[in-house]
Protein backbone atom coordinates (compact mmCIF):
# COMPACT_ATOMS: atom_id res chain seq x y z
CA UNK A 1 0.00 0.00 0.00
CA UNK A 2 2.79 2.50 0.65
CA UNK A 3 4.74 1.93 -2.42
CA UNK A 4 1.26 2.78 -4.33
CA UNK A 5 0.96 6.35 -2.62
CA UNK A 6 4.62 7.19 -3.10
CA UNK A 7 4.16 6.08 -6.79
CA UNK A 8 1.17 8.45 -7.00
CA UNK A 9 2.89 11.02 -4.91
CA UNK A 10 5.99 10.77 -7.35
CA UNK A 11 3.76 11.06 -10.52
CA UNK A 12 1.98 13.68 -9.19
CA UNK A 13 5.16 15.49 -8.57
CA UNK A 14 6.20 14.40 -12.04
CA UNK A 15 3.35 15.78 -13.58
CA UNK A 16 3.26 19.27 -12.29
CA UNK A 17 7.12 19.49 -13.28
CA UNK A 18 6.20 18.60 -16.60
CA UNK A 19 3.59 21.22 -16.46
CA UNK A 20 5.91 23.85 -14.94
CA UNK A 21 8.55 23.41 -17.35
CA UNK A 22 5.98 23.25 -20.47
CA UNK A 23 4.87 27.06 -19.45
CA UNK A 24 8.42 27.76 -18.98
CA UNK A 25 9.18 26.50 -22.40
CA UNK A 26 6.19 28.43 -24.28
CA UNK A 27 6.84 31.49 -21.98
CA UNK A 28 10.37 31.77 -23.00
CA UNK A 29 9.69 31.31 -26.79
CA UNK A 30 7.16 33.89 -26.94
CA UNK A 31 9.62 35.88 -25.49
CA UNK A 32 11.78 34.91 -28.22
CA UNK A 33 9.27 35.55 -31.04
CA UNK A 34 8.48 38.80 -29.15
CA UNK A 35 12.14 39.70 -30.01
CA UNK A 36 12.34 38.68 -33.17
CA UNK A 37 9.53 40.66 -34.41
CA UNK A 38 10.91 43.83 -32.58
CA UNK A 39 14.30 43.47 -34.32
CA UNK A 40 12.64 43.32 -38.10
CA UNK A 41 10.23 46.27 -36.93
CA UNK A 42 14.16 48.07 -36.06
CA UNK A 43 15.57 47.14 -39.16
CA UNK A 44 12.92 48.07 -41.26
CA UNK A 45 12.99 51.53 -39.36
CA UNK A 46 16.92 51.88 -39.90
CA UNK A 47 16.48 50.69 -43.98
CA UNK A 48 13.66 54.01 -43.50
CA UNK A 49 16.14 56.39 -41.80
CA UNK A 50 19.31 55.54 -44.09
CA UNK A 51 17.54 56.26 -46.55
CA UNK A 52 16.08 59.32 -45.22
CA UNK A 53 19.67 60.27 -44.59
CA UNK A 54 20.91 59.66 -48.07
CA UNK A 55 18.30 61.81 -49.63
CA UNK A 56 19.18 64.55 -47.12
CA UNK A 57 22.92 63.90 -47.76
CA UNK A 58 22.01 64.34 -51.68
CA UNK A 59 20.03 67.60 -50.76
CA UNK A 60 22.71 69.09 -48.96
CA UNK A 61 25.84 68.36 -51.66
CA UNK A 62 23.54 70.18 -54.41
CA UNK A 63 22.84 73.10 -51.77
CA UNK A 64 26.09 73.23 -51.05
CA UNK A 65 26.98 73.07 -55.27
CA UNK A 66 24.12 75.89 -55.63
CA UNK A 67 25.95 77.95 -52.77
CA UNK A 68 29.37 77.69 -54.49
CA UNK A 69 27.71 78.72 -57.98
CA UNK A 70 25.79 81.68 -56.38
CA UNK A 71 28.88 83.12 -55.24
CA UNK A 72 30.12 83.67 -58.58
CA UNK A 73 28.98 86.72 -60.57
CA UNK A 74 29.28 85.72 -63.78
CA UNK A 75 27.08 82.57 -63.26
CA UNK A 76 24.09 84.87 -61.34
CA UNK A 77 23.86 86.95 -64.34
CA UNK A 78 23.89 84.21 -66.92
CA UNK A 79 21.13 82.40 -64.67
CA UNK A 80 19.30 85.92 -64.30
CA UNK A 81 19.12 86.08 -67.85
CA UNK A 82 18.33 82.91 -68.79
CA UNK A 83 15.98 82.30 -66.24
CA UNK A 84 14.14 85.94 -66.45
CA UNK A 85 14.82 86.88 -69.61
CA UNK A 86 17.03 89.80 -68.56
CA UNK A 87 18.92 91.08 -71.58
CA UNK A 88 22.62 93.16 -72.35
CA UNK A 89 22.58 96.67 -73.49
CA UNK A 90 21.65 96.04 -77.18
CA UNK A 91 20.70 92.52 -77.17
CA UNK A 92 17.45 91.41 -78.41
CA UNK A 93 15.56 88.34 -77.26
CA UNK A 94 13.30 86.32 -79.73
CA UNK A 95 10.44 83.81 -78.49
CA UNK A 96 10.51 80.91 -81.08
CA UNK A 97 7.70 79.06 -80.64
CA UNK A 98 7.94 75.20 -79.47
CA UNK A 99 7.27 72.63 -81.46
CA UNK A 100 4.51 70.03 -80.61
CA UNK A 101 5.91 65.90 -79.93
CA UNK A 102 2.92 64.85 -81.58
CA UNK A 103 3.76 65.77 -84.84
């Protein structure tokens, strides 16, 4: 009779181990998955803000082009001319007319 209630003792022990370390198990890989899926959501955001960066970075080297080209004269009156039709003493400007892709 004893050996039958320390058998039942001993799977009963058994049993809630098994339990406890089950939970532990699926605890610690949702844990796992939790991280996982934080680390794509990061590394999707850095892809994001590299290439936010890059397209800043661009921005600023043709600022920085415009900047150096502003500072010379003789390119802010060629662009005032060209760009508001500003003419020379004795120079005449012409509209031609533009021709149509369609034909």
């Amino acid at each position: 009779m004893q050996k039958k209630k320390t058998r039942k003792v001993r799977h009963a022990v058994i049993n809630v181990l098994m339990v406890g370390v089950f939970i532990t198990a699926v605890y610690l890989l949702f844990q796992v998955a939790l991280e996982i899926i934080a680390t794509v959501q990061l590394s999707n955001q850095l892809t994001q803000v590299e290439e936010h960066l890059e397209d800043i970075q661009n921005e600023h080297q043709y600022l920085s082009e415009q900047k150096d080209k502003l500072l010379d004269p003789e390119y802010v009156k060629n662009y005032a001319r060209a760009g508001f039709m500003l003419s020379k003493d004795g120079e005449q400007i012409f509209f031609l007319p533009q021709a149509d892709d369609d034909e």
